[in-house]
Structures are given as structure tokens and as C-alpha cells.
Protein backbone atom coordinates (compact mmCIF):
# COMPACT_ATOMS: atom_id res chain seq x y z
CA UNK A 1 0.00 0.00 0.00
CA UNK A 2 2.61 2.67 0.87
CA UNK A 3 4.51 1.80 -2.61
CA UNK A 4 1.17 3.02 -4.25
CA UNK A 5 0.63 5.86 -2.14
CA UNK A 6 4.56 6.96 -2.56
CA UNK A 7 4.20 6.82 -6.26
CA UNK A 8 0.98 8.93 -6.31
CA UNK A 9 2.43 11.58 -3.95
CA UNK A 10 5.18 11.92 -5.99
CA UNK A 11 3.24 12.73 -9.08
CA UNK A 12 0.99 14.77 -7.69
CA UNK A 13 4.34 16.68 -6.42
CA UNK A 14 5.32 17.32 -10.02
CA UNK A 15 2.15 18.63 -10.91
CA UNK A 16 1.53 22.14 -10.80
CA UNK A 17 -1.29 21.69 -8.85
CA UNK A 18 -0.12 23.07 -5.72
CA UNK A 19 -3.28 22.79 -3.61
CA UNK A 20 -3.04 19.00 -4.28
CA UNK A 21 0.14 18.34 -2.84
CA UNK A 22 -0.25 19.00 0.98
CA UNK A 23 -3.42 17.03 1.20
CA UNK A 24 -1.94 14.10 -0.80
CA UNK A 25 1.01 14.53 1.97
CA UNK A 26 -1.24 14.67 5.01
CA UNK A 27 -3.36 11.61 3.61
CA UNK A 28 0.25 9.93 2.66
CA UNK A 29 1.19 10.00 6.56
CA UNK A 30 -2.17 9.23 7.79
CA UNK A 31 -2.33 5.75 6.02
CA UNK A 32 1.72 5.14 6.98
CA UNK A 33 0.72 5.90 10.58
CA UNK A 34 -2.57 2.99 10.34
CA UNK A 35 0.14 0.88 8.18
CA UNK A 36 2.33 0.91 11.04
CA UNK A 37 -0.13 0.59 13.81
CA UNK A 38 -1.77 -2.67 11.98
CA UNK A 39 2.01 -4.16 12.22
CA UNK A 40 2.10 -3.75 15.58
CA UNK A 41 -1.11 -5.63 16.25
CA UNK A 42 -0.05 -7.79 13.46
CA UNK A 43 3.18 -9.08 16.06
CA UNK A 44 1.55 -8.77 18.99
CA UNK A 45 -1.09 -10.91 17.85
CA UNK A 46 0.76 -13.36 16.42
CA UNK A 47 3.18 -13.71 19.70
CA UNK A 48 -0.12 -14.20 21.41
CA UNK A 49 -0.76 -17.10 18.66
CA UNK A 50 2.77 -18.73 18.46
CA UNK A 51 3.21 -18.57 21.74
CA UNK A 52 -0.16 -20.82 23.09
CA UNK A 53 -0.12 -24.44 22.00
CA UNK A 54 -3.96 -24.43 21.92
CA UNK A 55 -3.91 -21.09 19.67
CA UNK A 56 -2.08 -22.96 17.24
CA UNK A 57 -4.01 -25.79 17.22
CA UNK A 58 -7.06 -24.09 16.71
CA UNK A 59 -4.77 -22.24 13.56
CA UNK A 60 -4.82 -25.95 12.20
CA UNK A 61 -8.50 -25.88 11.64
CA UNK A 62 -9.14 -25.70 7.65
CA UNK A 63 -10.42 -21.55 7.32
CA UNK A 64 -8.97 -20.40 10.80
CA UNK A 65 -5.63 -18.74 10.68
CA UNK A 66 -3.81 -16.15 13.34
CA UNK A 67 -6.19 -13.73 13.81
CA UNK A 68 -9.19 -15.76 14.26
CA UNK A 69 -7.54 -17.99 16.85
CA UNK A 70 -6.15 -15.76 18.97
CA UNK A 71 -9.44 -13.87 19.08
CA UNK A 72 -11.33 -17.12 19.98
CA UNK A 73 -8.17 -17.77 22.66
CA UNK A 74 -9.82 -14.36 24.39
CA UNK A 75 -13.08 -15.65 24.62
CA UNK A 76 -11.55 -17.44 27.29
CA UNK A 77 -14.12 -20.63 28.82
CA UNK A 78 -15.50 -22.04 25.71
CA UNK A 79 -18.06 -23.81 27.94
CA UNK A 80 -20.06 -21.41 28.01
CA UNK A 81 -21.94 -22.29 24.72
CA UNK A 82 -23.55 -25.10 25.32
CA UNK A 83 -22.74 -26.38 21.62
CA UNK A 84 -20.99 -25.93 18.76
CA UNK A 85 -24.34 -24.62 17.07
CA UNK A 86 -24.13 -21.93 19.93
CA UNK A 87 -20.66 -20.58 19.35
CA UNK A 88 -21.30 -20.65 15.80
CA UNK A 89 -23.95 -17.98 16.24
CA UNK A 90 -21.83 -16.29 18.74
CA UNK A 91 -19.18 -15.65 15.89
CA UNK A 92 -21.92 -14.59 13.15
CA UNK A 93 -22.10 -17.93 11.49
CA UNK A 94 -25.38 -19.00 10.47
CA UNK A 95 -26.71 -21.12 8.23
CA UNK A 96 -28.34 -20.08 5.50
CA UNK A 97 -32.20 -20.19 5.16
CA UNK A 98 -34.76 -21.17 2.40
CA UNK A 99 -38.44 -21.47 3.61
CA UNK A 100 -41.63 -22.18 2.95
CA UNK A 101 -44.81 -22.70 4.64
CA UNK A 102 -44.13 -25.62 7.26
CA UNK A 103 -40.55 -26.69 5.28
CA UNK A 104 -38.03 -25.06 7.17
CA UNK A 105 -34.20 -25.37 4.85
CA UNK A 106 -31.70 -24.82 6.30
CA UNK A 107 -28.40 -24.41 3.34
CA UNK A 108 -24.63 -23.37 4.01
CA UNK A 109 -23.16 -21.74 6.39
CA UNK A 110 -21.69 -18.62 6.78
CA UNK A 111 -21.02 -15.03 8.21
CA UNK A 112 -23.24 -13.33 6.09
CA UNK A 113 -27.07 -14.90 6.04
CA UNK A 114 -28.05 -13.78 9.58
């Protein structure tokens, strides 16, 4: 992202459009400032991840990488929900729905149908 931003800024900087250039500078160090703020939480997180044996196994699971893990790791006691169909729900993922009538379908999962 910064390579594309550098390259615009610098264009816009040899343009004579001079009102251009300082807010193309101010937006260039805004998004290097969130760049660098999403690598830090980027490390941290994945210390927290490396660094739990049960983070990483949860990593394992086919769809759940770093990020995911370690955020499920801060739920803390998973016995809470008293079923997978439960925490499902509790992370936004519900199955999709097609009914009629009496016939209730129930079709894929996922994070958007609910």
C-alpha cells in the first residue's frame, strides 16, 4: 500500500497543482501511521498465537488462521456455549435459510445470512 501511495504523492508533487500536494502529503502520513499501527497488532497478535499451544491448534483448523484464533483464545471458557451450534452464532455464522410454509431449509453456512 505505501509503494502506491509513494508513487501517487510523488506525481501529484510534479504537478503544478499546488493545492493537491499537501493534502496528498497529510493523507500519505495518515495511512503510513494505520500501516504501522496494523504491524504492531499484526506481532503482537501473532506472539499471542505462536506462543499458546492451543492457539495454534485451533490455527490448524481448515479456514482459521492467526487472527481468528487468537481472538477465539480471548473468549476465554469455551463452555459457556452449550454447543458448537451456539458458538457458531456467537461468531456470526449461520446457516443459510430457504423457507416455505411448514418446510423449514436450512443451506450453508456462513457469516453473512443472519
Amino acid at each position: 500500500m505505501s509503494n502506491h501511495l509513494s508513487k501517487a504523492t510523488k506525481q501529484i508533487g510534479m504537478t503544478q497543482k499546488q493545492s493537491l500536494r499537501q493534502p496528498a502529503q497529510k493523507l500519505y502520513e495518515e495511512l503510513n501511521a494505520v500501516e504501522e499501527t496494523l504491524q504492531f497488532y499484526d506481532k503482537d497478535i501473532m506472539k499471542i498465537y505462536t506462543g499458546s499451544e492451543l492457539g495454534k491448534a485451533i490455527g490448524e483448523i481448515e479456514g482459521v488462521g492467526p487472527i481468528t484464533a487468537t481472538a477465539i483464545l480471548s473468549l476465554g471458557n469455551l463452555n459457556v456455549f452449550k454447543n458448537g451450534r451456539q458458538f457458531a452464532a456467537f461468531l456470526g455464522l449461520t446457516p443459510r435459510e430457504h423457507s416455505s410454509g411448514n418446510k423449514q431449509r436450512l443451506l450453508g453456512i456462513n457469516a453473512n445470512s443472519g
